[in-house]
Protein backbone atom coordinates (compact mmCIF):
# COMPACT_ATOMS: atom_id res chain seq x y z
CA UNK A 1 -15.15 -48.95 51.51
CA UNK A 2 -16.39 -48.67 48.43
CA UNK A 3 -16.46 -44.81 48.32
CA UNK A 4 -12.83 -45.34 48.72
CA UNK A 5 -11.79 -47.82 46.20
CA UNK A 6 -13.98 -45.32 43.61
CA UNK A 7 -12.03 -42.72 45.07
CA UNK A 8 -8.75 -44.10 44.79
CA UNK A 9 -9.89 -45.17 41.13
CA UNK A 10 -10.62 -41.91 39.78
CA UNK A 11 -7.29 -40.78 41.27
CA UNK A 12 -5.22 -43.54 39.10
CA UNK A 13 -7.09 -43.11 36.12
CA UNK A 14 -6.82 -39.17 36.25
CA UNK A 15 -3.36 -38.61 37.47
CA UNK A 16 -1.68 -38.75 34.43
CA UNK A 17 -4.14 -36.65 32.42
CA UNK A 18 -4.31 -34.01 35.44
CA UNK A 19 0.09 -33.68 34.97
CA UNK A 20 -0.36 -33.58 31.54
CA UNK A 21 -2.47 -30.54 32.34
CA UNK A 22 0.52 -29.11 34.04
CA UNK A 23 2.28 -28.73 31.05
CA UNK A 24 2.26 -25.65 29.65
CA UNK A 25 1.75 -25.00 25.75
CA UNK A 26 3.83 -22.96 24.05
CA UNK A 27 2.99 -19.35 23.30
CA UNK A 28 1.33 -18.00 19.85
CA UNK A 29 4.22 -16.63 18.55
CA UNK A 30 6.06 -19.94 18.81
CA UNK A 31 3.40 -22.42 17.67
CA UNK A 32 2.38 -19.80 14.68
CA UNK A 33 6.27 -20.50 14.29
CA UNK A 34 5.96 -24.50 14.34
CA UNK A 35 3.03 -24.71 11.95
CA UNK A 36 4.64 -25.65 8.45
CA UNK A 37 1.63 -23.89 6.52
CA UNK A 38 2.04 -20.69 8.38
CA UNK A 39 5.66 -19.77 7.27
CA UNK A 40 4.49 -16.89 5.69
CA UNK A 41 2.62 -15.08 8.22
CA UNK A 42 5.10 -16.19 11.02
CA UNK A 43 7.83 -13.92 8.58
CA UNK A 44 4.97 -11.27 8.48
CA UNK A 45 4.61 -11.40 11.54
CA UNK A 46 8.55 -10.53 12.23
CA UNK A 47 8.65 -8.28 9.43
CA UNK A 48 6.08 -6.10 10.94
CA UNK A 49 7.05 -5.78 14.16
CA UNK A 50 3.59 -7.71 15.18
CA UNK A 51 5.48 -10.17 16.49
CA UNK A 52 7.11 -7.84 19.30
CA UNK A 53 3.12 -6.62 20.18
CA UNK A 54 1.96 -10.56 20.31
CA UNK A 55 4.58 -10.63 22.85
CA UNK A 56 3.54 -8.60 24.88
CA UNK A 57 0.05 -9.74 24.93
CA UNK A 58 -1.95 -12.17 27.44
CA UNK A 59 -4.55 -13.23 25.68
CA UNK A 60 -5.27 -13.07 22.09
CA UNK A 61 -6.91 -14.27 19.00
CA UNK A 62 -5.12 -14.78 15.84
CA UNK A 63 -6.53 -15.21 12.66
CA UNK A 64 -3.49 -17.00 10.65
CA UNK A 65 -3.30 -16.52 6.80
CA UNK A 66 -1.54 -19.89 5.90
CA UNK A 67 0.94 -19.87 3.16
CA UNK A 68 -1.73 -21.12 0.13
CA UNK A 69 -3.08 -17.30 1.33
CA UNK A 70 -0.12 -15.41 0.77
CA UNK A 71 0.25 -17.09 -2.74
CA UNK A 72 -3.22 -15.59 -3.50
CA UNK A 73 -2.20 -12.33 -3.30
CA UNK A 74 -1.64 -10.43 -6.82
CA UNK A 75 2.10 -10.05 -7.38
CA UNK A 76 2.20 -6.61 -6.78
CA UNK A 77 0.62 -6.48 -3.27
CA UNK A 78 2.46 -9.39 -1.93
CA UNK A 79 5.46 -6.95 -3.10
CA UNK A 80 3.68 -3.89 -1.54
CA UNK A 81 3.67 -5.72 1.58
CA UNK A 82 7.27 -7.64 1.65
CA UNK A 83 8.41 -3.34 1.22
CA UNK A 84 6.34 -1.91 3.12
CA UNK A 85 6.43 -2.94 7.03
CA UNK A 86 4.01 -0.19 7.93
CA UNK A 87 0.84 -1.43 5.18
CA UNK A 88 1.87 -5.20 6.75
CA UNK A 89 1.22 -4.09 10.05
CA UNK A 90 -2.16 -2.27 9.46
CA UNK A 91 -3.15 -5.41 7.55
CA UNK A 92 -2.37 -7.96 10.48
CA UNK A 93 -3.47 -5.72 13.23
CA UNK A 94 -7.03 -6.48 11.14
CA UNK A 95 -6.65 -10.33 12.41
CA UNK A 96 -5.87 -10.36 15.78
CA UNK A 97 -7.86 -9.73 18.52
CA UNK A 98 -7.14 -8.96 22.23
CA UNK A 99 -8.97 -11.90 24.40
CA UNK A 100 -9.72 -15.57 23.48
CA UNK A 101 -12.42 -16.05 21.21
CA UNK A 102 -14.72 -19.22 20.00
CA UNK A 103 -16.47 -19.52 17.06
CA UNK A 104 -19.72 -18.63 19.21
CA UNK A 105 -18.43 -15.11 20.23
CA UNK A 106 -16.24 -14.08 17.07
CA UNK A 107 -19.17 -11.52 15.86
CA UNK A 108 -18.44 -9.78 19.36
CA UNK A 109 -14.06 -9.35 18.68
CA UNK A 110 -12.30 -6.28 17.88
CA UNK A 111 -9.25 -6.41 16.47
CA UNK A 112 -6.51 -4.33 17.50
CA UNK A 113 -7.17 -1.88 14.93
CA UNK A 114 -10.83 -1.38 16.77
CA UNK A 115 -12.98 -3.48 13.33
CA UNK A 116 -15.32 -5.94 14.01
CA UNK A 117 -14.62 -9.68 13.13
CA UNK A 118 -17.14 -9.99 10.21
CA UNK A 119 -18.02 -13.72 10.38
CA UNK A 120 -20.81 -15.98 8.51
CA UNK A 121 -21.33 -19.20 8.46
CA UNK A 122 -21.74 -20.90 4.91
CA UNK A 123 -22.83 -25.16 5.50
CA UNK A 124 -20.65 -26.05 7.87
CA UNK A 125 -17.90 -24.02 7.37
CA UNK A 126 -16.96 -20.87 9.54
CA UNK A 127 -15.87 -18.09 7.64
CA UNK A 128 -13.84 -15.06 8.78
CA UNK A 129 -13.32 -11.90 7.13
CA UNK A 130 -14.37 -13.69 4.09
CA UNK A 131 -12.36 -16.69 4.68
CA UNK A 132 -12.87 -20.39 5.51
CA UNK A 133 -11.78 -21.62 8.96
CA UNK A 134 -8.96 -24.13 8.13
CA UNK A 135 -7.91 -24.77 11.36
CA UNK A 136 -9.99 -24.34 14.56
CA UNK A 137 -9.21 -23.90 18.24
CA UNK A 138 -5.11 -23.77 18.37
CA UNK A 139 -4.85 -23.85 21.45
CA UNK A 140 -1.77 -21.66 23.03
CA UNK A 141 -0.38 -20.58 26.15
CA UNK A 142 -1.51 -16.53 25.51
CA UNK A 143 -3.96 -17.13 23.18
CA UNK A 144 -5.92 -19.37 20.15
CA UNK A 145 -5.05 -19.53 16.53
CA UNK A 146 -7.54 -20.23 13.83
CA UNK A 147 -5.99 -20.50 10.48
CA UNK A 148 -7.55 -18.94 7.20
CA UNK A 149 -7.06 -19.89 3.48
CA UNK A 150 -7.10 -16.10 2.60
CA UNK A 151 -6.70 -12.99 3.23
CA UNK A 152 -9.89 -10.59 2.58
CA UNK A 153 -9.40 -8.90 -0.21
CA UNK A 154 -10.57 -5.29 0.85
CA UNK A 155 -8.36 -5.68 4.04
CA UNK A 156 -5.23 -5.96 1.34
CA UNK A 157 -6.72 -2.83 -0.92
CA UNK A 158 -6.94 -0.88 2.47
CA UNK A 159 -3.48 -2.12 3.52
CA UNK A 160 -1.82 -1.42 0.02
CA UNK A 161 -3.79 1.98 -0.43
CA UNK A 162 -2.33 3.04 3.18
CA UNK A 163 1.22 3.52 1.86
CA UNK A 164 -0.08 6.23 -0.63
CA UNK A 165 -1.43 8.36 1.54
């Protein structure tokens, strides 16, 4: 009897938080899309035809430059860039990363462009690719999102240098 009523207990406490479960999150490209700092990189992320590849994909790891990112960038590159839909795409294939990754694994991800993830950890706070972890674990349908306050700088040289070649 009393197995029972424990039983039946767990069930009414549970219930709700096992439908809520149910409910499906929606996928990177949309809450990338949703997240008022990331404005910029969701329009990078269309302007580069990224967006159709993160489609396409099942399970994947974005590092998000938020907007206080973009306005980092020298006048000239974020110009580079806005032209150039080719130098955009090499530089955001260099922060996402087929698979979900954790904080834990990151020095283990590839990005789609095949580089390693370079992360340290400085205090408390997580850096990737140079950059602090603004936002952890972003949890999506197809994927996770972290969000970082900048882009690495080398990664934009590389990007920017790729158009004159």
């Amino acid at each position: 009897m009393k197995l029972t009523f424990f039983v039946a207990a767990i069930l009414l406490v549970s219930g709700p938080v096992l439908a809520q479960e149910n409910v499906s999150a929606p996928d990177i490209l949309t809450t990338i899309k949703s997240r008022e700092s990331l404005k910029m990189f969701s329009a990078a992320l269309q302007s580069s035809g990224m967006a159709e590849t993160l489609k396409h994909e099942n399970s994947v790891t974005v590092f998000a430059v938020s907007d206080r990112g973009f306005a980092m960038l020298s006048p000239t590159d974020r110009e580079t860039l806005r032209s150039s839909h080719a130098a955009l795409n090499f530089l955001l294939a260099r922060y996402v990363v087929r698979g979900r990754f954790v904080p834990t694994n990151f020095a283990s991800a590839r990005t789609l462009s095949g580089l390693k993830v370079l992360t340290t950890q400085s205090g408390r706070k997580q850096m990737v690719n140079g950059a602090s972890v603004e936002a952890h674990d972003i949890e999506c349908a197809n994927g996770v999102v972290y969000v970082l306050d900048r882009f690495d700088a080398g990664l934009i040289r590389d990007a920017v240098q790729m158009i004159g070649r």
